[in-house]
N, C-alpha and C. Protein backbone atom coordinates (compact mmCIF):
# COMPACT_ATOMS: atom_id res chain seq x y z
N UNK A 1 0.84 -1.19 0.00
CA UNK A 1 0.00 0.00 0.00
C UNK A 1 0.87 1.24 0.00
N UNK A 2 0.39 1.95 -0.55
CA UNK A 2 0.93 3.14 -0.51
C UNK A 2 -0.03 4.75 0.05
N UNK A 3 0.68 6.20 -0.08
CA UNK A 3 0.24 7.24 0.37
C UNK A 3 -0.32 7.59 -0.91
N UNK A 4 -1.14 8.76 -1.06
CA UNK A 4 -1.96 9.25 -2.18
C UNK A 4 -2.28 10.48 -2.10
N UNK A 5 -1.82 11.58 -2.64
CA UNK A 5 -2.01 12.82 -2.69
C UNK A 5 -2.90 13.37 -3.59
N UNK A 6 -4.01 13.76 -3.34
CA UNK A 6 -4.88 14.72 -4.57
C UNK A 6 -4.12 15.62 -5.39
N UNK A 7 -4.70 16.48 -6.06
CA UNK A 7 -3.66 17.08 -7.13
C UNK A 7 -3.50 18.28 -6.52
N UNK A 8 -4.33 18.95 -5.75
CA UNK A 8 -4.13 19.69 -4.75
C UNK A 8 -3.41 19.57 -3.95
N UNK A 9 -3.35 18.86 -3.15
CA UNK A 9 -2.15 18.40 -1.89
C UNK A 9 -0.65 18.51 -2.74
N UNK A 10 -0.70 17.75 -3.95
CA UNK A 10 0.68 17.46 -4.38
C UNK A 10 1.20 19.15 -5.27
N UNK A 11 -0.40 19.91 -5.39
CA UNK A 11 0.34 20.95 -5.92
C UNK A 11 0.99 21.78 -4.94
N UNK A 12 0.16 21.79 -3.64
CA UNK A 12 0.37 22.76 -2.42
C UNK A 12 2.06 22.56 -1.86
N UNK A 13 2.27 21.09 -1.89
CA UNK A 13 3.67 20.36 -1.53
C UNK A 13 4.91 20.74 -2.42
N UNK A 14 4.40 20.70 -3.51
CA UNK A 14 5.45 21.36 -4.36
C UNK A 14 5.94 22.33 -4.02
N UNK A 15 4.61 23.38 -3.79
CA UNK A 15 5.13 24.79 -3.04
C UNK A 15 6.16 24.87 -2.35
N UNK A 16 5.71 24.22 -1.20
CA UNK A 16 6.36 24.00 0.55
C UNK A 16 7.75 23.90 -0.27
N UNK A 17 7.84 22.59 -0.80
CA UNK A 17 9.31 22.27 -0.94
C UNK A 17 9.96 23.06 -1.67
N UNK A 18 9.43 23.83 -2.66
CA UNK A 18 10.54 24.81 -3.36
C UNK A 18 10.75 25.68 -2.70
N UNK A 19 9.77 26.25 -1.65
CA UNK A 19 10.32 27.20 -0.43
C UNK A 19 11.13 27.52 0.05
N UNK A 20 10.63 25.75 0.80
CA UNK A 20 11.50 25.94 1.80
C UNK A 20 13.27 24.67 1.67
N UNK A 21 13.34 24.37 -0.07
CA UNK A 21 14.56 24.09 -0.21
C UNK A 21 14.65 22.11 0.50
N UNK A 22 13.25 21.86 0.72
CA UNK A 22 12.79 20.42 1.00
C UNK A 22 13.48 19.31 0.01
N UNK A 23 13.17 18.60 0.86
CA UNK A 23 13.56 16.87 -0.20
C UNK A 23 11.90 16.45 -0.39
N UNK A 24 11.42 16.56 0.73
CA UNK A 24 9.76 15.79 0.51
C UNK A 24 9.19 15.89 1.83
N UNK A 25 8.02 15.18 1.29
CA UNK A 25 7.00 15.54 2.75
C UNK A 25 6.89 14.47 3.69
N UNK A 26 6.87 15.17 4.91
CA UNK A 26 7.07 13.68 5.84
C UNK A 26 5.74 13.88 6.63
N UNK A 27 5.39 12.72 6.94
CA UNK A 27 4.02 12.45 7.63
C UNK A 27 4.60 11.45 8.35
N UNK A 28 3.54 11.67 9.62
CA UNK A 28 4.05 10.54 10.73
C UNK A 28 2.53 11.37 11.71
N UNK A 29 2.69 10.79 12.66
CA UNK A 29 1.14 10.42 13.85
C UNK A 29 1.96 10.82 15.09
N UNK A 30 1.20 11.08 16.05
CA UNK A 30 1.95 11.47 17.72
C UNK A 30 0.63 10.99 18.65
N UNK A 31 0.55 10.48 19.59
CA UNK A 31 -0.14 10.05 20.83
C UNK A 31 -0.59 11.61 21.46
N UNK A 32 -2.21 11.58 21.57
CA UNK A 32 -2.43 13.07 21.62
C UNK A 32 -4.75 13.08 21.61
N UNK A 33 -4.48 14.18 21.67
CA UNK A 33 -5.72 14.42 21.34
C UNK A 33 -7.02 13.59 22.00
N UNK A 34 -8.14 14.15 21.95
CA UNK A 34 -9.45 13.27 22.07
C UNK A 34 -9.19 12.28 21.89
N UNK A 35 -9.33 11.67 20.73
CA UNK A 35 -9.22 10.63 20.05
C UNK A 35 -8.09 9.81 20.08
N UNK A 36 -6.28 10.42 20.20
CA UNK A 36 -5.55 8.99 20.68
C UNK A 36 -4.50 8.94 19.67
N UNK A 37 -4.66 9.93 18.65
CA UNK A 37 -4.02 9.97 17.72
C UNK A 37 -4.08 11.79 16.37
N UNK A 38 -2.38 11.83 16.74
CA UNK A 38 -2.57 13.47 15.65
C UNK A 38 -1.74 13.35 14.39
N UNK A 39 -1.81 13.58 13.53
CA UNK A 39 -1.24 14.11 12.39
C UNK A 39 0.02 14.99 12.56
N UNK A 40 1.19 14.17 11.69
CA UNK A 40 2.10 15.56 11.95
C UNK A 40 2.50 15.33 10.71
N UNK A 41 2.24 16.69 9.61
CA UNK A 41 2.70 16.75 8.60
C UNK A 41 4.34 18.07 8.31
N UNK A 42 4.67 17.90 7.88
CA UNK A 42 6.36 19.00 7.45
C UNK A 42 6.78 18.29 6.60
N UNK A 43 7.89 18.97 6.12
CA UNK A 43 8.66 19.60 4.92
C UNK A 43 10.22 18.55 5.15
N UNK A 44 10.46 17.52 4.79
CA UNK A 44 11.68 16.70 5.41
C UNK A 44 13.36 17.58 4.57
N UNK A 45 14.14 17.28 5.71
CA UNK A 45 15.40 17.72 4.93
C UNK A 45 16.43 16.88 4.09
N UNK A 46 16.14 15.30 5.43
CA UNK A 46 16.98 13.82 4.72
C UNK A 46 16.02 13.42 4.85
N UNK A 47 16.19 12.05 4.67
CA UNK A 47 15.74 10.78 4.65
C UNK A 47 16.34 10.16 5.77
N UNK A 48 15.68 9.57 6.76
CA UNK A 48 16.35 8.76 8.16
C UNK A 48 16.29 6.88 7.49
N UNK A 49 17.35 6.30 8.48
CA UNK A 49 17.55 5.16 8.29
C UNK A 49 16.29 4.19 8.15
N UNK A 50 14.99 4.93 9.16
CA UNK A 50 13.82 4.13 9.72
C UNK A 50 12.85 4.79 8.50
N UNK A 51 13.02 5.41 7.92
CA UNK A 51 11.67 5.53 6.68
C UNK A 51 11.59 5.20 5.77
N UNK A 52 10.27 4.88 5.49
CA UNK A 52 9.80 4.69 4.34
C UNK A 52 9.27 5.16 3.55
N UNK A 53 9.83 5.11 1.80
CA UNK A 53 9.94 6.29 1.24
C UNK A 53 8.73 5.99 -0.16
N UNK A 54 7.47 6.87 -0.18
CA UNK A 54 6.56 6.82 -1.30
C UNK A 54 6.54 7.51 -2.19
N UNK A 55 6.20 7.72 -3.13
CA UNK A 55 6.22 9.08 -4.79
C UNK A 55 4.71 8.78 -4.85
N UNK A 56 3.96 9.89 -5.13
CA UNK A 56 2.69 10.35 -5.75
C UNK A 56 2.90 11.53 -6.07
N UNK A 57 2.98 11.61 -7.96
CA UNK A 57 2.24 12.88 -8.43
C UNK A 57 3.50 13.45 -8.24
N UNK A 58 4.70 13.27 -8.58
CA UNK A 58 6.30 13.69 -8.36
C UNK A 58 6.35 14.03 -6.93
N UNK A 59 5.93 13.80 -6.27
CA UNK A 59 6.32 14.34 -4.80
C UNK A 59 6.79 13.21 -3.61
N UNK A 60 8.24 13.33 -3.17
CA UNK A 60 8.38 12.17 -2.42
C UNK A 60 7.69 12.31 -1.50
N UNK A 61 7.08 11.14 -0.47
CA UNK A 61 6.52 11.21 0.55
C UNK A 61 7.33 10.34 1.95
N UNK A 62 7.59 10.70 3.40
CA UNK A 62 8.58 9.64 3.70
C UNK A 62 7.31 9.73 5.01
N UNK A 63 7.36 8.69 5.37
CA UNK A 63 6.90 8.06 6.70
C UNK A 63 7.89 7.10 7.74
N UNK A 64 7.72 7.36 9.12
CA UNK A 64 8.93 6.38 9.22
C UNK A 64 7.98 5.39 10.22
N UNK A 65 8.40 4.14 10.08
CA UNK A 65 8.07 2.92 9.85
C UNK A 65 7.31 2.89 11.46
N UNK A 66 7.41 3.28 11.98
CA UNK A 66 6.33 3.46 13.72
C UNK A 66 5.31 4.03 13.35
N UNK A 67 5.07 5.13 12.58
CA UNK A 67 3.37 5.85 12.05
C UNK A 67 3.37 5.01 10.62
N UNK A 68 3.75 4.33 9.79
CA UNK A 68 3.80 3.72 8.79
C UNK A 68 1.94 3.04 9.17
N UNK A 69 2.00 2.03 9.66
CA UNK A 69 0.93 0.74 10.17
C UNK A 69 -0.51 2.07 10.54
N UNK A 70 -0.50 3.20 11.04
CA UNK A 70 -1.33 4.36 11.42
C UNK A 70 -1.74 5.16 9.72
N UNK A 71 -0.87 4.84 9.08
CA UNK A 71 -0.97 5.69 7.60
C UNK A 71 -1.07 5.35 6.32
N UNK A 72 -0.89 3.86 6.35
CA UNK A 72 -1.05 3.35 5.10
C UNK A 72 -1.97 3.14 4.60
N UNK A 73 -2.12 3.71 2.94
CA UNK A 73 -3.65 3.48 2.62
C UNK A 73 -4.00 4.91 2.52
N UNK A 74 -3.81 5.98 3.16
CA UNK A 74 -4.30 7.17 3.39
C UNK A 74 -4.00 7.83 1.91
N UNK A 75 -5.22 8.78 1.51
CA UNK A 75 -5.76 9.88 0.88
C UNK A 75 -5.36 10.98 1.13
N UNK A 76 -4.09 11.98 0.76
CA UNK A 76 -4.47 13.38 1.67
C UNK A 76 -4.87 14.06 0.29
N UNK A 77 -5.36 15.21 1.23
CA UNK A 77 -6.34 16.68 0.36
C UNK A 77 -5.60 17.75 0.60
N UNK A 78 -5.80 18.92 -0.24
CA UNK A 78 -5.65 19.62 0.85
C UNK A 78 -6.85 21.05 0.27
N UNK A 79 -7.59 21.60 0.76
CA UNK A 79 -8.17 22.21 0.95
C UNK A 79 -8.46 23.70 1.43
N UNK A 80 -9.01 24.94 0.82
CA UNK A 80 -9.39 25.78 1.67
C UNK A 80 -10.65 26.11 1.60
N UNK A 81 -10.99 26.88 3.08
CA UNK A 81 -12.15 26.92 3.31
C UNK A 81 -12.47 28.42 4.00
N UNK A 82 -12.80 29.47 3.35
CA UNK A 82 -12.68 30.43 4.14
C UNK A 82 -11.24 31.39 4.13
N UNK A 83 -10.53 31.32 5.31
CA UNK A 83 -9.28 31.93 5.74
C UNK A 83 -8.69 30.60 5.66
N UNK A 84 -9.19 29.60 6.25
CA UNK A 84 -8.13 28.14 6.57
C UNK A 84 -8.06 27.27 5.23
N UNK A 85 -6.88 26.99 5.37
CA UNK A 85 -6.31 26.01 4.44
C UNK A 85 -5.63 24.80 5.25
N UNK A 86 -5.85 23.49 5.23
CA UNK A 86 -5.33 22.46 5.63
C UNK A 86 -5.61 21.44 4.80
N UNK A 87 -4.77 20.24 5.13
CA UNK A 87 -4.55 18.88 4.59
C UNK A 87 -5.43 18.18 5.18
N UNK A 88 -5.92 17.57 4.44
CA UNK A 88 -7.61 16.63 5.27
C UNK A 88 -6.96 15.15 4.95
N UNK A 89 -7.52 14.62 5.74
CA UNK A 89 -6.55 12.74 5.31
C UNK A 89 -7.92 11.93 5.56
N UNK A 90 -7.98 11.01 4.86
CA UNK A 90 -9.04 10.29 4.16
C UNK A 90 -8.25 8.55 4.54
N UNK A 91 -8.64 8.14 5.95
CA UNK A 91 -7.49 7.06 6.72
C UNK A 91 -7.92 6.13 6.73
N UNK A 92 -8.36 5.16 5.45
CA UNK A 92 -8.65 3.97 6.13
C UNK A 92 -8.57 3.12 7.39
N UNK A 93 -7.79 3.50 7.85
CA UNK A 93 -7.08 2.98 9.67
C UNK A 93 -8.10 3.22 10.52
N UNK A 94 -8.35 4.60 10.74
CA UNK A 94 -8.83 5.54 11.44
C UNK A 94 -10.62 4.82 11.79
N UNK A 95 -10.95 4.52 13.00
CA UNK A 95 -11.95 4.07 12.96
C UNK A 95 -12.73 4.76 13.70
N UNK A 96 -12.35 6.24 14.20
CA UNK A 96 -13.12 7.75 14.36
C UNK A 96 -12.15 8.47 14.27
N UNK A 97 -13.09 9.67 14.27
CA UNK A 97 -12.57 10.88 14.66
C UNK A 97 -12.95 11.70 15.75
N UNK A 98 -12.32 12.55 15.87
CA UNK A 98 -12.99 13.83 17.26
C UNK A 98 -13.73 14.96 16.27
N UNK A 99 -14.51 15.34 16.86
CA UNK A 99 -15.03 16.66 16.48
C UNK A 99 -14.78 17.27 15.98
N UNK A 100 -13.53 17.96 16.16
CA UNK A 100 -12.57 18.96 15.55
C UNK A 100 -11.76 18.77 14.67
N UNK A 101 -11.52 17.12 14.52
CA UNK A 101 -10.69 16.74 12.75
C UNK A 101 -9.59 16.78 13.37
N UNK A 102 -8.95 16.94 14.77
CA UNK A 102 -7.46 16.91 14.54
C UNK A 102 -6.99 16.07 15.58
N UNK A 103 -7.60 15.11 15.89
CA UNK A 103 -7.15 13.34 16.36
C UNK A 103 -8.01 12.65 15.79
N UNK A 104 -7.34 10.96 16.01
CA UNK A 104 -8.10 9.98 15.58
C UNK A 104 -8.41 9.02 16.02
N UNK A 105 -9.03 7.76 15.65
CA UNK A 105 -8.65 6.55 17.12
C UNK A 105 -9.01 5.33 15.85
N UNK A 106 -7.54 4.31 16.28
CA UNK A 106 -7.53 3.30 15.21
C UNK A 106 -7.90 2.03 16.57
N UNK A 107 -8.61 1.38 15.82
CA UNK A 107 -9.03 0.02 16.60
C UNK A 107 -8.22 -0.97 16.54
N UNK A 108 -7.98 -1.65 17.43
CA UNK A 108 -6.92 -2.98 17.37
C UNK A 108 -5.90 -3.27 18.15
């Protein structure tokens, strides 16, 4: 399985990285929130020994292998709405959410 970026997300990423002089985007999860689980998306500089490394839509994507099993399979978006602009993730894993969209809770 792999990660999957809309054409949005992968255009927005492009951005980031020509910015800010990036290799690719790293996604990974943190213990947190309502729900048990947060999103942490940024801009990577290397590549670490422990990740694992995806391409969608020219854009590398790295996860490292502890949020890997929390992310695989996932959809991101990215979206604005108003003033806010964020990355929405679409988690097969994820077997809720909180209210507010920014934890999750995987069963198992």
């Amino acid at each position: 399985m792999s990660i999957q970026l809309s054409d949005n997300a992968a255009q927005r990423v492009r951005s980031f990285l020509a910015k800010e002089s990036g290799l690719a985007l790293r996604l990974g999860v943190r213990k947190t929130g309502c729900s048990g689980w947060a999103y942490e998306v940024c801009i990577a500089t290397e590549i670490e020994a422990s990740d694992e490394v995806f391409e969608d839509k020219g854009v590398k994507i790295i996860v490292d292998r502890k949020s890997l099993p929390y992310l695989q399979g996932s959809k991101i978006d990215f979206a604005a709405q108003g003033l806010n602009r964020t990355f929405q993730f679409d988690n097969p894993n994820a077997t809720d959410e909180c209210g507010c969209g920014e934890s999750f809770t995987i069963s198992g």
